[in-house]
Protein backbone atom coordinates (compact mmCIF):
# COMPACT_ATOMS: atom_id res chain seq x y z
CA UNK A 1 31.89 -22.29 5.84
CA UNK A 2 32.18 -21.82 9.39
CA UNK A 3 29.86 -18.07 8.94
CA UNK A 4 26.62 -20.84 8.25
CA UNK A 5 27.15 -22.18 12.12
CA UNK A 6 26.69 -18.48 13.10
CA UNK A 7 29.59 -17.37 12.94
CA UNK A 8 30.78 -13.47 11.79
CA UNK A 9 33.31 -13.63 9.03
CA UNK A 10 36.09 -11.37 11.16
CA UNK A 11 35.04 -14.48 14.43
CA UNK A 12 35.65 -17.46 11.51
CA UNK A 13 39.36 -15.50 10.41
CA UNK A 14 40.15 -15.72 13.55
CA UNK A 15 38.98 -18.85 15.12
CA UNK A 16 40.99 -20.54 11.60
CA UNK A 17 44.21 -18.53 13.07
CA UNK A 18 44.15 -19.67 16.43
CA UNK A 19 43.79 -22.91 15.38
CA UNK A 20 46.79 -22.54 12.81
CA UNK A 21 48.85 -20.64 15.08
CA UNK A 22 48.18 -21.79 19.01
CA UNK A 23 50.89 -19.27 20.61
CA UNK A 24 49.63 -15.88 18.42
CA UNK A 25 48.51 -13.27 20.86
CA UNK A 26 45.57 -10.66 19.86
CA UNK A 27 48.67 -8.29 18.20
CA UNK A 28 49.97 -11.54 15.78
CA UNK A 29 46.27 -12.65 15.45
CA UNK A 30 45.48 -8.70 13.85
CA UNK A 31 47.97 -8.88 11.94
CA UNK A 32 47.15 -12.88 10.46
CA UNK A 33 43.71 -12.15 9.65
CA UNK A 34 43.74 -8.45 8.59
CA UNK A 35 41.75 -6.98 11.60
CA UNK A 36 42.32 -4.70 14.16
CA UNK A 37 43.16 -5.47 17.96
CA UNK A 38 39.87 -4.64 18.64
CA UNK A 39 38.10 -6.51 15.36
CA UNK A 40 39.87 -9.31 17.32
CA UNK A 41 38.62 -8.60 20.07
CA UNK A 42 35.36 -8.48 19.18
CA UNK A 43 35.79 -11.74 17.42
CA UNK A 44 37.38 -13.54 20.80
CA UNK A 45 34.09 -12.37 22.52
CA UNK A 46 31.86 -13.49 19.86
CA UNK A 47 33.66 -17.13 20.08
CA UNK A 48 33.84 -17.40 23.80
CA UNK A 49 29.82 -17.09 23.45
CA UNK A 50 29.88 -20.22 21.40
CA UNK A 51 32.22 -21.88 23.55
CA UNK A 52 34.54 -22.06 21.04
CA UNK A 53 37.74 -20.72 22.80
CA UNK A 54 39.05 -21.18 26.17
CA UNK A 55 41.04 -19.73 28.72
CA UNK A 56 44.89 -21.30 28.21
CA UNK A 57 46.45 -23.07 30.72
CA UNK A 58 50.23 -22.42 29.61
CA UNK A 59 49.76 -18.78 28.90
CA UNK A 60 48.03 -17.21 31.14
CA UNK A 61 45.90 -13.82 29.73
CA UNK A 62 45.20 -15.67 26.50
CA UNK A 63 42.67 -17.86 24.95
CA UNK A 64 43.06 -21.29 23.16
CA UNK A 65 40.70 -22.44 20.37
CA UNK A 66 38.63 -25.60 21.16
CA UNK A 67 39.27 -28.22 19.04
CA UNK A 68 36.74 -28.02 15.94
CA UNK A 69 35.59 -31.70 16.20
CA UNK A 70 34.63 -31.15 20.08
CA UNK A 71 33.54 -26.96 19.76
CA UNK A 72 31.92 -27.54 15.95
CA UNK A 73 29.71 -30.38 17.29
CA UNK A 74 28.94 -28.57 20.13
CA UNK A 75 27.54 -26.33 17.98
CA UNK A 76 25.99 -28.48 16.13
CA UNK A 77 24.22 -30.28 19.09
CA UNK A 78 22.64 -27.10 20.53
CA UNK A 79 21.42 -25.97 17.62
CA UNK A 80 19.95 -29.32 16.71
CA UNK A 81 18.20 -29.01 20.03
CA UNK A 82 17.33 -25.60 19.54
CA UNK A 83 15.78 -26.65 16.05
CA UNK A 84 13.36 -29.68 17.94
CA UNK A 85 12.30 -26.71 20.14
CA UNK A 86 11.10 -24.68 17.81
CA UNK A 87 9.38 -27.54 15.80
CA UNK A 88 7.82 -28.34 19.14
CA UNK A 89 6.99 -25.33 19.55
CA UNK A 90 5.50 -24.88 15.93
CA UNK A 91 3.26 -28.26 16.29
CA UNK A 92 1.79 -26.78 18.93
CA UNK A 93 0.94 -23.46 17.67
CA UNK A 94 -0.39 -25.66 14.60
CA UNK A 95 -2.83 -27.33 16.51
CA UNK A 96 -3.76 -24.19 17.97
CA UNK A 97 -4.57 -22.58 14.65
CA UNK A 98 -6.26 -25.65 13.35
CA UNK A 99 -8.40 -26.51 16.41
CA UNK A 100 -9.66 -22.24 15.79
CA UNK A 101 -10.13 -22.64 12.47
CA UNK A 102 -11.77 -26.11 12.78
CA UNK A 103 -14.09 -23.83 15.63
CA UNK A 104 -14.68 -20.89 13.02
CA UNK A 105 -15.33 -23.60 10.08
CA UNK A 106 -18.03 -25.06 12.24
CA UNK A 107 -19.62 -21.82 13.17
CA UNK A 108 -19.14 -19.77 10.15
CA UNK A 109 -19.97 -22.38 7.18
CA UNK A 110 -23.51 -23.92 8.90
CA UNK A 111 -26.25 -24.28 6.23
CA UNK A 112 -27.20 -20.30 5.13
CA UNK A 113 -24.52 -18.69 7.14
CA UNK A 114 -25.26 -14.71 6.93
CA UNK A 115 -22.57 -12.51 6.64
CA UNK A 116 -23.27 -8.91 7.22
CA UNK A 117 -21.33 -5.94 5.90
CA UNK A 118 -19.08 -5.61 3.44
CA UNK A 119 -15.87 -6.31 5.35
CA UNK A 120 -17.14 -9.96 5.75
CA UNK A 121 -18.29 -10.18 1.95
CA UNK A 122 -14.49 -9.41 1.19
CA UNK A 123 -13.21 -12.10 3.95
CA UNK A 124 -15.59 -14.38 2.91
CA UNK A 125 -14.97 -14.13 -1.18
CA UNK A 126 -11.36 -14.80 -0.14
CA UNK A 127 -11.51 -17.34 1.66
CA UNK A 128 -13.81 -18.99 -0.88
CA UNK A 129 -11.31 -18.28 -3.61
CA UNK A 130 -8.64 -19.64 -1.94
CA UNK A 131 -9.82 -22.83 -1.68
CA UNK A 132 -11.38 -22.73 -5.26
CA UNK A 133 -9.79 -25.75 -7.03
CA UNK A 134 -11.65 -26.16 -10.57
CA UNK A 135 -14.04 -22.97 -11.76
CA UNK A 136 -15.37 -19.77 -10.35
CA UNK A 137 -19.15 -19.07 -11.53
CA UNK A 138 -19.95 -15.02 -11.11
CA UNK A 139 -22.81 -12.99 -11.79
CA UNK A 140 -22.39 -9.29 -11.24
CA UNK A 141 -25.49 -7.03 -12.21
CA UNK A 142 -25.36 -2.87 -12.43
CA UNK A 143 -24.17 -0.33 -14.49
CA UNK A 144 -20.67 0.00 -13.03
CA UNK A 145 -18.96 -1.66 -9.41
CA UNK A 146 -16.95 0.20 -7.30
CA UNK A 147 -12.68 0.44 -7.85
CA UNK A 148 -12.52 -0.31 -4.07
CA UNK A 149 -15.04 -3.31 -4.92
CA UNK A 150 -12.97 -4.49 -7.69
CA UNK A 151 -9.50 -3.94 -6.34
CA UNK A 152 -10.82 -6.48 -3.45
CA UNK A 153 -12.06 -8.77 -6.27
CA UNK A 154 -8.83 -8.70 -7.85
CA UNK A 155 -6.77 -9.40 -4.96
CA UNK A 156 -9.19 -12.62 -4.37
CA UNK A 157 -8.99 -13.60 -8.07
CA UNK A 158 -5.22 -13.43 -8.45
CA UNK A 159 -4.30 -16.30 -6.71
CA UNK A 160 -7.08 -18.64 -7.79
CA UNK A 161 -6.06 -17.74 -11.45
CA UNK A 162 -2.94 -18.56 -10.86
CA UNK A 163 -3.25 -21.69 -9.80
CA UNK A 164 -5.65 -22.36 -12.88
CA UNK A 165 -8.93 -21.96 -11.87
CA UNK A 166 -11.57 -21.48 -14.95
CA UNK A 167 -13.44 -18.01 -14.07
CA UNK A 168 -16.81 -17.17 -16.09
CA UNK A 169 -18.01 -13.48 -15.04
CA UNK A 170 -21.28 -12.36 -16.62
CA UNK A 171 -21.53 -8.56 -16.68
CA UNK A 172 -24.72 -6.67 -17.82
CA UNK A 173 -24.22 -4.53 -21.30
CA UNK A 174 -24.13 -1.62 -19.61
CA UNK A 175 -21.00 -2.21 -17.96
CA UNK A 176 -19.39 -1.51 -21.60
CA UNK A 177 -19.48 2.32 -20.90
CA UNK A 178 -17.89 2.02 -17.49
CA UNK A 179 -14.03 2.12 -17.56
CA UNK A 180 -12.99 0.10 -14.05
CA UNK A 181 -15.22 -2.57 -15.12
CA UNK A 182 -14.12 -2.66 -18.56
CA UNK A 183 -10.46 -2.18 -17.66
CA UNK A 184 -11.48 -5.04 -14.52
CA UNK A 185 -12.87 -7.69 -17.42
CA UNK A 186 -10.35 -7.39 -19.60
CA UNK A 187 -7.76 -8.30 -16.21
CA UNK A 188 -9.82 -11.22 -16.09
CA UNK A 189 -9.76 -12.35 -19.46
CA UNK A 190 -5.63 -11.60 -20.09
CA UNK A 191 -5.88 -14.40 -16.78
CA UNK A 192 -7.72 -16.45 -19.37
CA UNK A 193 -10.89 -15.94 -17.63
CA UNK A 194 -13.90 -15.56 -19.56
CA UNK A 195 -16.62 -12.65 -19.49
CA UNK A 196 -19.97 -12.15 -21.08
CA UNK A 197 -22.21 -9.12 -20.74
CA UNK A 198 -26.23 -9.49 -21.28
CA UNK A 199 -28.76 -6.76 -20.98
CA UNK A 200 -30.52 -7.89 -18.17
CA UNK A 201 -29.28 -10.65 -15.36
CA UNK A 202 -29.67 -12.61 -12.45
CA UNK A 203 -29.43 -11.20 -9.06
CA UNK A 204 -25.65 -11.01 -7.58
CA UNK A 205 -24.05 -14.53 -7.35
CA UNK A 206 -20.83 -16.08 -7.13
CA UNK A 207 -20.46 -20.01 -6.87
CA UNK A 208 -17.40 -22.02 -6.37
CA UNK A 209 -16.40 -25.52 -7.52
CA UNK A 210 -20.20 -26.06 -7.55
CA UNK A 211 -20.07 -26.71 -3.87
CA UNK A 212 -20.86 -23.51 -2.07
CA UNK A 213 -22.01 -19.79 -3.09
CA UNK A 214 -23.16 -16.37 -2.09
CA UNK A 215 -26.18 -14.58 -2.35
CA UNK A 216 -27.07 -10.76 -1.42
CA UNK A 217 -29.40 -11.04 1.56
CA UNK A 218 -31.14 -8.15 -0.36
CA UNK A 219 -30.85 -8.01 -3.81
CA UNK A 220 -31.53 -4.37 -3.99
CA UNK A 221 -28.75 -3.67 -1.88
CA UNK A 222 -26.03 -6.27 -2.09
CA UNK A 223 -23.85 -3.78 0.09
CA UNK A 224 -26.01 -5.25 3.46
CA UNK A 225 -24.61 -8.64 3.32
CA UNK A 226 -24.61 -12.16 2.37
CA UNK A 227 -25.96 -15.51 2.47
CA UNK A 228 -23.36 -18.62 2.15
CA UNK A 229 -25.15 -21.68 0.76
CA UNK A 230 -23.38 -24.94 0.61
CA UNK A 231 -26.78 -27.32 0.73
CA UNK A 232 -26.99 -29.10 -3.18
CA UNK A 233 -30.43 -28.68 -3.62
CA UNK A 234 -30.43 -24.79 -3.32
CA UNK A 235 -26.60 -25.09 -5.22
CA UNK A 236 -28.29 -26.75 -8.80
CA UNK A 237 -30.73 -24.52 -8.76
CA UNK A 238 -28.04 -21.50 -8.54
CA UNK A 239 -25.73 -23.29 -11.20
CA UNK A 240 -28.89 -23.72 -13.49
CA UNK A 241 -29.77 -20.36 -13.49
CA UNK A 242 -26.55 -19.10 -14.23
CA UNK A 243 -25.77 -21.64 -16.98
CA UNK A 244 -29.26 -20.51 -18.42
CA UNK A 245 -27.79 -16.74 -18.23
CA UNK A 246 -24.24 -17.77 -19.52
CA UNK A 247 -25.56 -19.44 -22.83
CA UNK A 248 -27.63 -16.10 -24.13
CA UNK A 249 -24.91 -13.62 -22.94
CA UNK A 250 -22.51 -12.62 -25.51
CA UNK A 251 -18.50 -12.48 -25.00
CA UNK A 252 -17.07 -8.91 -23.90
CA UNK A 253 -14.64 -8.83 -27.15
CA UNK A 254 -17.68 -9.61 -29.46
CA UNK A 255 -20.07 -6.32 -30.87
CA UNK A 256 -23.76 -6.80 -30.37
CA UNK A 257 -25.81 -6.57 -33.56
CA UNK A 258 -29.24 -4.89 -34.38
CA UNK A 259 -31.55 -7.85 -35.38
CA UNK A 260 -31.82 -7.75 -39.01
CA UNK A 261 -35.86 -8.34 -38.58
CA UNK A 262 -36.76 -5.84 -36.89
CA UNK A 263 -33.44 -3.83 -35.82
CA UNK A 264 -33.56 -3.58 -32.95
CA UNK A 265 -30.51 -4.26 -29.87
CA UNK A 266 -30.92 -7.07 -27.70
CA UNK A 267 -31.27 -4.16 -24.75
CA UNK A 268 -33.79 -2.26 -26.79
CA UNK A 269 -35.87 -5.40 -27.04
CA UNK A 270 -35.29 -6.07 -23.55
CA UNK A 271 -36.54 -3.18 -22.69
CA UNK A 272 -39.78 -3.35 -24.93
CA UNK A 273 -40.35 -6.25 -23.09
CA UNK A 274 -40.26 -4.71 -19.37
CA UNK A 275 -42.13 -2.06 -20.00
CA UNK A 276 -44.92 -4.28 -21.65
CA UNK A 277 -45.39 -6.42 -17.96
CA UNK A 278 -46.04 -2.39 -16.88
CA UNK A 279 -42.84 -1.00 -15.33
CA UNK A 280 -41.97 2.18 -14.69
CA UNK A 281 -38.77 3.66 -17.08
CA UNK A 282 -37.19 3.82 -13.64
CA UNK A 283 -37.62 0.11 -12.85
CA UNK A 284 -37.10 -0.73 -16.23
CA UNK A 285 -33.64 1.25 -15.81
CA UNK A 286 -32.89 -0.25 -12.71
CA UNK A 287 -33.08 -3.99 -14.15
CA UNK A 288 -31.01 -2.83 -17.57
CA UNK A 289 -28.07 -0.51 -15.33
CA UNK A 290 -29.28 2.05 -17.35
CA UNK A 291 -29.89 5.67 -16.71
CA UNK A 292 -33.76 6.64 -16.69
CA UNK A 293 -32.69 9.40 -19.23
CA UNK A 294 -30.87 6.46 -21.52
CA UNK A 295 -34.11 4.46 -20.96
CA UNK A 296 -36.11 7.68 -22.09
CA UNK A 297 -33.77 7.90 -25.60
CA UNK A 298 -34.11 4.21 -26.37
CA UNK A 299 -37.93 4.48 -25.78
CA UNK A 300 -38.00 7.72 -28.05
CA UNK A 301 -35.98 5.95 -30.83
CA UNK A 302 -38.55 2.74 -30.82
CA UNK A 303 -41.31 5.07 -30.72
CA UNK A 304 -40.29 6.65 -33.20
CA UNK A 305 -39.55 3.12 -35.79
CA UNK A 306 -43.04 2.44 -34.51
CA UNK A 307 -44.45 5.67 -36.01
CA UNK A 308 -46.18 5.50 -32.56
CA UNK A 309 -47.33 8.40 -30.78
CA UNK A 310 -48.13 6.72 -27.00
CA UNK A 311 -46.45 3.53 -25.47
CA UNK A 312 -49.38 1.92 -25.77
CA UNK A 313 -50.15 2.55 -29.17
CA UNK A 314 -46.18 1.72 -29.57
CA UNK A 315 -46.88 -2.22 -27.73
CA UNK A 316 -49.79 -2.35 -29.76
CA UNK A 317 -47.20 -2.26 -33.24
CA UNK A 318 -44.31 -4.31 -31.58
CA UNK A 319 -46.75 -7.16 -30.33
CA UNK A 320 -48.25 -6.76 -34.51
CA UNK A 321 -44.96 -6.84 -35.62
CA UNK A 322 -44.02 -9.77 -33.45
CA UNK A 323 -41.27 -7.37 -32.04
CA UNK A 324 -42.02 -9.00 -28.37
């Protein structure tokens, strides 16, 4: 008991025999608790630092344990005060930390906050997912994302999804063929998340609790930075467009079907349809995550339903057809 006060276990054996036996020198004291002269020793020095023995009066040379109800509570008492230090001490420091953040808060979250570089994406999507209390609203476009991207996104998900926040993650198609985002999604949704994929989406976007997201400053290079919005005009119209991307998406686990009509995928129509406003295959590519050369196949095999010999002879059939 006595090794929770501080106390070693060879200082407590020895401290008991003193106590026991008040005229045992160091030699009967060895012997009593198993030790060593100098384990007892050791043990006398260790106890004279907690003011726990004494010099004796009738034998001089030798020490005398201090009574445990007087030495014990003197224990007790300094540590006590030693404990209202420290939780002086820690108030303090906690109003430090608070009065910074409070300073940082202020500064950091004003309306449209920008946030350049990727390093203060990363902050910045953890610090929004650890205060995430209900859902997590995500819309990540391209092909594939980075491991050192999603390893950072994993490390901010984890905790949220412990704690139970709903996560939605929309994912273009293309994303199927990519193994870290696959392997990624399929993380999220064994956390009970849930992930869609559609051919074509949204820029970049992640909300949280409905009451603040991020933005790319440039949506052609998300990499640049971000905008923080927490203002509830700008946040509906965010939450709308992604609800409006959400309900045409299709779940990861579920297989996309030709459409019996006119049999074509949902990214081959898609993809009719860009090209038909007049974009260029690499434009069009660039909006699907697809390769131009992927872009070029798909365009060949359409053609080629079409029994069309030019894309415009081929948008010519498809709008016939009612294929757009």
């Amino acid at each position: 008991m006595l090794e929770t006060l501080g106390l070693s276990a060879a200082a407590a054996a020895v401290y008991r025999s003193m106590l026991d036996h008040p005229a045992a020198g160091v030699e009967e004291i060895a012997a009593l608790c198993r030790l060593t002269p100098v384990q007892v020793h050791d043990g006398l020095d260790e106890l004279a630092g907690l003011l726990l023995v004494r010099a004796s009066s009738e034998h001089p040379g030798r020490m005398r344990a201090v009574d445990p109800e007087i030495g014990l509570a003197d224990i007790l008492a300094r540590q006590e005060a030693d404990l209202a230090a420290r939780q002086a001490q820690l108030a303090t420091s906690r109003a430090a930390v608070v009065h910074m953040v409070a300073e940082r808060t202020a500064a950091d979250r004003a309306p449209g906050t920008r946030l350049l570089g990727m390093d203060a994406i990363h902050a910045r999507l953890e610090e929004m997912g650890r205060s995430a209390v209900r859902e997590v609203l995500g819309v990540h476009p391209g092909a594939g994302h980075r491991p050192e991207d999603l390893a950072a996104a994993r490390a901010a998900d984890a905790p949220a999804l412990a704690r139970g926040v709903t996560m939605k993650g929309l994912y273009q198609d293309s994303t199927r063929n990519d193994p870290h985002t696959t392997a990624f999604a399929h993380w999220l949704l064994a956390n009970g998340s849930e992930v869609r994929t559609a051919p074509v989406l949204p820029q970049r976007l992640v909300i949280v609790d409905r009451t603040q997201a991020l933005v790319p400053i440039d949506p052609a290079d998300s990499r640049k930075g971000a905008l923080h919005i927490t203002e509830p005009g700008v946040l509906a119209a965010l939450i709308d467009l992604f609800e409006q991307a959400w309900s045409t998406a299709v779940p990861l686990g579920a297989t996309r079907t030709e459409d019996p009509k006119t049999g074509l995928t949902d990214t081959e129509r898609e993809l009719l349809r860009l090209l038909a406003t007049g974009l260029t295959d690499e434009t069009a590519s660039q909006r699907l995550g697809l390769s131009p050369r992927t872009v070029r196949r798909h365009m060949a095999s359409i053609l080629e339903r079409l029994n069309a010999t030019s894309r415009f002879e081929a948008g010519i059939k498809a709008a016939q057809r009612d294929w757009l």
